[in-house]
C-alpha atoms as a PDB file:
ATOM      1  CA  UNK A   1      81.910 108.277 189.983  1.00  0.00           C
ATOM      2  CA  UNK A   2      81.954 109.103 186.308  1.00  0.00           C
ATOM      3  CA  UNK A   3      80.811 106.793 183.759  1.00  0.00           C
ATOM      4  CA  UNK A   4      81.942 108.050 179.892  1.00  0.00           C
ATOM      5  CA  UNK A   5      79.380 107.297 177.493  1.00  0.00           C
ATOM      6  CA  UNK A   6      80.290 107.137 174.034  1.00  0.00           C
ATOM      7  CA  UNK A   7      77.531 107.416 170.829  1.00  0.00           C
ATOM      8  CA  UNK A   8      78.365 105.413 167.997  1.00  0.00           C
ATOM      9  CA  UNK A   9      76.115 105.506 164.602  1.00  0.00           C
ATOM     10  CA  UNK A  10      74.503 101.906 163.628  1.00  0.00           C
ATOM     11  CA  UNK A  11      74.948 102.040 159.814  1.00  0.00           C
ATOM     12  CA  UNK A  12      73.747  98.334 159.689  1.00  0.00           C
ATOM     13  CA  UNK A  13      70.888  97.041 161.655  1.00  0.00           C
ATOM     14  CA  UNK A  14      71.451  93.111 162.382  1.00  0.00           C
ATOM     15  CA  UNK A  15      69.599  90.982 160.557  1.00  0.00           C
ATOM     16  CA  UNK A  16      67.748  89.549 163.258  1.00  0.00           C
ATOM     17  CA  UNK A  17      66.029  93.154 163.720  1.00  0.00           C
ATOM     18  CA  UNK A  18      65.484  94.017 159.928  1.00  0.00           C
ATOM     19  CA  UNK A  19      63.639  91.369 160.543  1.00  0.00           C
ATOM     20  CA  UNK A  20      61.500  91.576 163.465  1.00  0.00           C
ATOM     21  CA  UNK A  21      61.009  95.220 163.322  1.00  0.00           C
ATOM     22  CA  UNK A  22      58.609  95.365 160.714  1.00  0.00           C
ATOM     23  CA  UNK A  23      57.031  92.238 161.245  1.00  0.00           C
ATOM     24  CA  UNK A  24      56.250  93.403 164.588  1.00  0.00           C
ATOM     25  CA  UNK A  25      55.039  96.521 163.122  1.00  0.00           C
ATOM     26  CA  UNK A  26      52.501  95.352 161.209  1.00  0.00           C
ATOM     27  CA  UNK A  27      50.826  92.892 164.050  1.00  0.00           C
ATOM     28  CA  UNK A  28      50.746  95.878 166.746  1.00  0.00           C
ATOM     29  CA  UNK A  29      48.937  97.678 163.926  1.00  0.00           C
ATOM     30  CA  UNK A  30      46.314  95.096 163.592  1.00  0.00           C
ATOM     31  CA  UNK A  31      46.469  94.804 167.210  1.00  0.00           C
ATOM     32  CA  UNK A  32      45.866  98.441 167.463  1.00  0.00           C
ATOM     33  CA  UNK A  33      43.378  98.313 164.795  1.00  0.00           C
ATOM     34  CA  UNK A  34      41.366  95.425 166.647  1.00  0.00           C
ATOM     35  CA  UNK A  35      41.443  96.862 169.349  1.00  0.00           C
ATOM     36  CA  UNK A  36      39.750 100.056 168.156  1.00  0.00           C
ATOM     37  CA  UNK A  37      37.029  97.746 166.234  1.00  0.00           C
ATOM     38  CA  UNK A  38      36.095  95.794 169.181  1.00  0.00           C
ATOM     39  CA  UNK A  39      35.429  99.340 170.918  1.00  0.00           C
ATOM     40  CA  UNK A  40      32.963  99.990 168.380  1.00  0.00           C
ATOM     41  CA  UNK A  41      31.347  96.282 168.521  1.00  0.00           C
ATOM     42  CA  UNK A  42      32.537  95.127 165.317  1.00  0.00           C
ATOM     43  CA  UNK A  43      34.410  91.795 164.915  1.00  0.00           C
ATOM     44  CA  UNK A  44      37.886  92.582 164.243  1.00  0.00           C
ATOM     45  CA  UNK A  45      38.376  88.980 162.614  1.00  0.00           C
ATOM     46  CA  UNK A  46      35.931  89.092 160.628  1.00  0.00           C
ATOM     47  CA  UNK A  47      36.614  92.771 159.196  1.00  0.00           C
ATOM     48  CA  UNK A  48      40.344  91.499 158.370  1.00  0.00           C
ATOM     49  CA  UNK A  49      38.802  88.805 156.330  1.00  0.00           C
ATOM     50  CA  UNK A  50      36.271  90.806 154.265  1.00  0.00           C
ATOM     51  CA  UNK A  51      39.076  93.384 154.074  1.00  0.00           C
ATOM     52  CA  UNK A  52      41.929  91.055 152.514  1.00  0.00           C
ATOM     53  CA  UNK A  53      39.348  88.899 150.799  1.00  0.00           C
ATOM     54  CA  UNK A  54      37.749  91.877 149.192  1.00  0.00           C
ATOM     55  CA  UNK A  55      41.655  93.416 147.786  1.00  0.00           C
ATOM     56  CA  UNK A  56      43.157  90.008 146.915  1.00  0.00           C
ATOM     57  CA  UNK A  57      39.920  87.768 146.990  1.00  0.00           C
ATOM     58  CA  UNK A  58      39.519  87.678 143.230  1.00  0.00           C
ATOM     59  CA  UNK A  59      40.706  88.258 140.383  1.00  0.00           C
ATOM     60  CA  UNK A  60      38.812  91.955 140.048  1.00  0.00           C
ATOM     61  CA  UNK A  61      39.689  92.830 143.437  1.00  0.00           C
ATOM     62  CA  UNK A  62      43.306  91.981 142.781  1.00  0.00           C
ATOM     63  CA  UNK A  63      43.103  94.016 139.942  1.00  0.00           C
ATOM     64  CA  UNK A  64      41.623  97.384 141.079  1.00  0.00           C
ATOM     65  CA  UNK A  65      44.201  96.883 144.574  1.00  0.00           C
ATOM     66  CA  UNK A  66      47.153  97.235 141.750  1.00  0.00           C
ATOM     67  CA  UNK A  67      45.181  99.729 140.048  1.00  0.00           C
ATOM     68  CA  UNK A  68      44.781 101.925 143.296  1.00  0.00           C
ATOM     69  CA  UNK A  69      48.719 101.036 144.399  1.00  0.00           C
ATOM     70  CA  UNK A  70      50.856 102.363 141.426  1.00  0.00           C
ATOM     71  CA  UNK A  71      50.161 105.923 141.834  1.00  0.00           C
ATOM     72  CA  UNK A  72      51.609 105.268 145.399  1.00  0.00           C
ATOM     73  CA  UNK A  73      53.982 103.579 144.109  1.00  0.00           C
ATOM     74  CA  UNK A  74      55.564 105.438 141.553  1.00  0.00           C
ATOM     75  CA  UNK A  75      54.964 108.605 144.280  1.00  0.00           C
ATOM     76  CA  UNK A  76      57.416 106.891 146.565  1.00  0.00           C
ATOM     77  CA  UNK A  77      59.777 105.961 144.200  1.00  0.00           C
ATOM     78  CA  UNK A  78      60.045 109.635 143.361  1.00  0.00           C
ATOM     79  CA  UNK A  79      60.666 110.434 146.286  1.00  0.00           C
ATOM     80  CA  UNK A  80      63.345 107.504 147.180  1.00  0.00           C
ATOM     81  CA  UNK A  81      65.290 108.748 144.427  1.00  0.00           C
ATOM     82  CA  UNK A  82      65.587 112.523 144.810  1.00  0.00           C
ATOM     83  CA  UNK A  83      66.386 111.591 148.241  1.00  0.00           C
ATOM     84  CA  UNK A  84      69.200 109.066 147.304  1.00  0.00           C
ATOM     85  CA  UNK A  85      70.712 112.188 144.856  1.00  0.00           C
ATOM     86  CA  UNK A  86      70.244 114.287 148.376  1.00  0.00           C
ATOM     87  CA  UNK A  87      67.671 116.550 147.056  1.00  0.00           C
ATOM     88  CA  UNK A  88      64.640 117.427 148.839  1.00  0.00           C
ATOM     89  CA  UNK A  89      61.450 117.164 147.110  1.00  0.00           C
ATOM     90  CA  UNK A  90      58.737 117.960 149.184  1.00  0.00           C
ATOM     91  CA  UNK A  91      56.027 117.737 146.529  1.00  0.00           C
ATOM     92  CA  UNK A  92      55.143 114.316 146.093  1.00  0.00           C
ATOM     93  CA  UNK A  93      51.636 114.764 147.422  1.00  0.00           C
ATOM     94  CA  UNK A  94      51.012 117.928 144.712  1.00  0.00           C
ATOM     95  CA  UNK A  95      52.543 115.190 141.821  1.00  0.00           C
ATOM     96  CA  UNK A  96      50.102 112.593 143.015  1.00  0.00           C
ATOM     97  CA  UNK A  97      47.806 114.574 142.211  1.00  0.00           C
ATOM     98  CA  UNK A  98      48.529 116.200 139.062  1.00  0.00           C
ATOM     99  CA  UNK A  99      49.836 113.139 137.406  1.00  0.00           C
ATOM    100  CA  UNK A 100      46.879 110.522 138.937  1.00  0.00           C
END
């Protein structure tokens, strides 16, 4: 018995899984991340908390998080657009750090 298999290229995830993929993403991650604080006898809750209540907490905190983030940023949009014009650029750590 032969059974033809045939590949086809999914230009267009649906939206159910645009979804769900990276919201899934990000709670295996904590998951992950809990899982590894519990290990070494830390409280995983309570590290999330000071964590996001120390970057978004106040109004200092929320500032120095943007501060720290548009570096990154501006790296990735570098990088999204020489890679949209189908060039590679390969230097977007070395630009980070000339330009931060």
């Amino acid at each position: 018995m032969t059974v033809a298999l045939r590949l086809e290229k999914n230009l267009s995830p649906s939206p159910l899984m645009a979804v769900l993929v990276p919201v899934l993403s990000v709670f295996l991650a904590l998951a992950v991340g809990a899982f590894f604080l519990t290990l070494t006898g830390r409280d995983a809750w309570q590290v999330y908390v000071t964590m996001f209540s120390g970057a978004f907490g106040t109004a200092y905190g929320l500032s120095e998080t943007v501060v720290k983030a548009i570096p990154l940023i501006l790296t990735g949009l570098g990088i999204v657009l020489a890679f949209r014009m189908q060039l590679w650029n390969i230097g977007g750590e070395g630009q980070l750090y000339m330009g931060a």
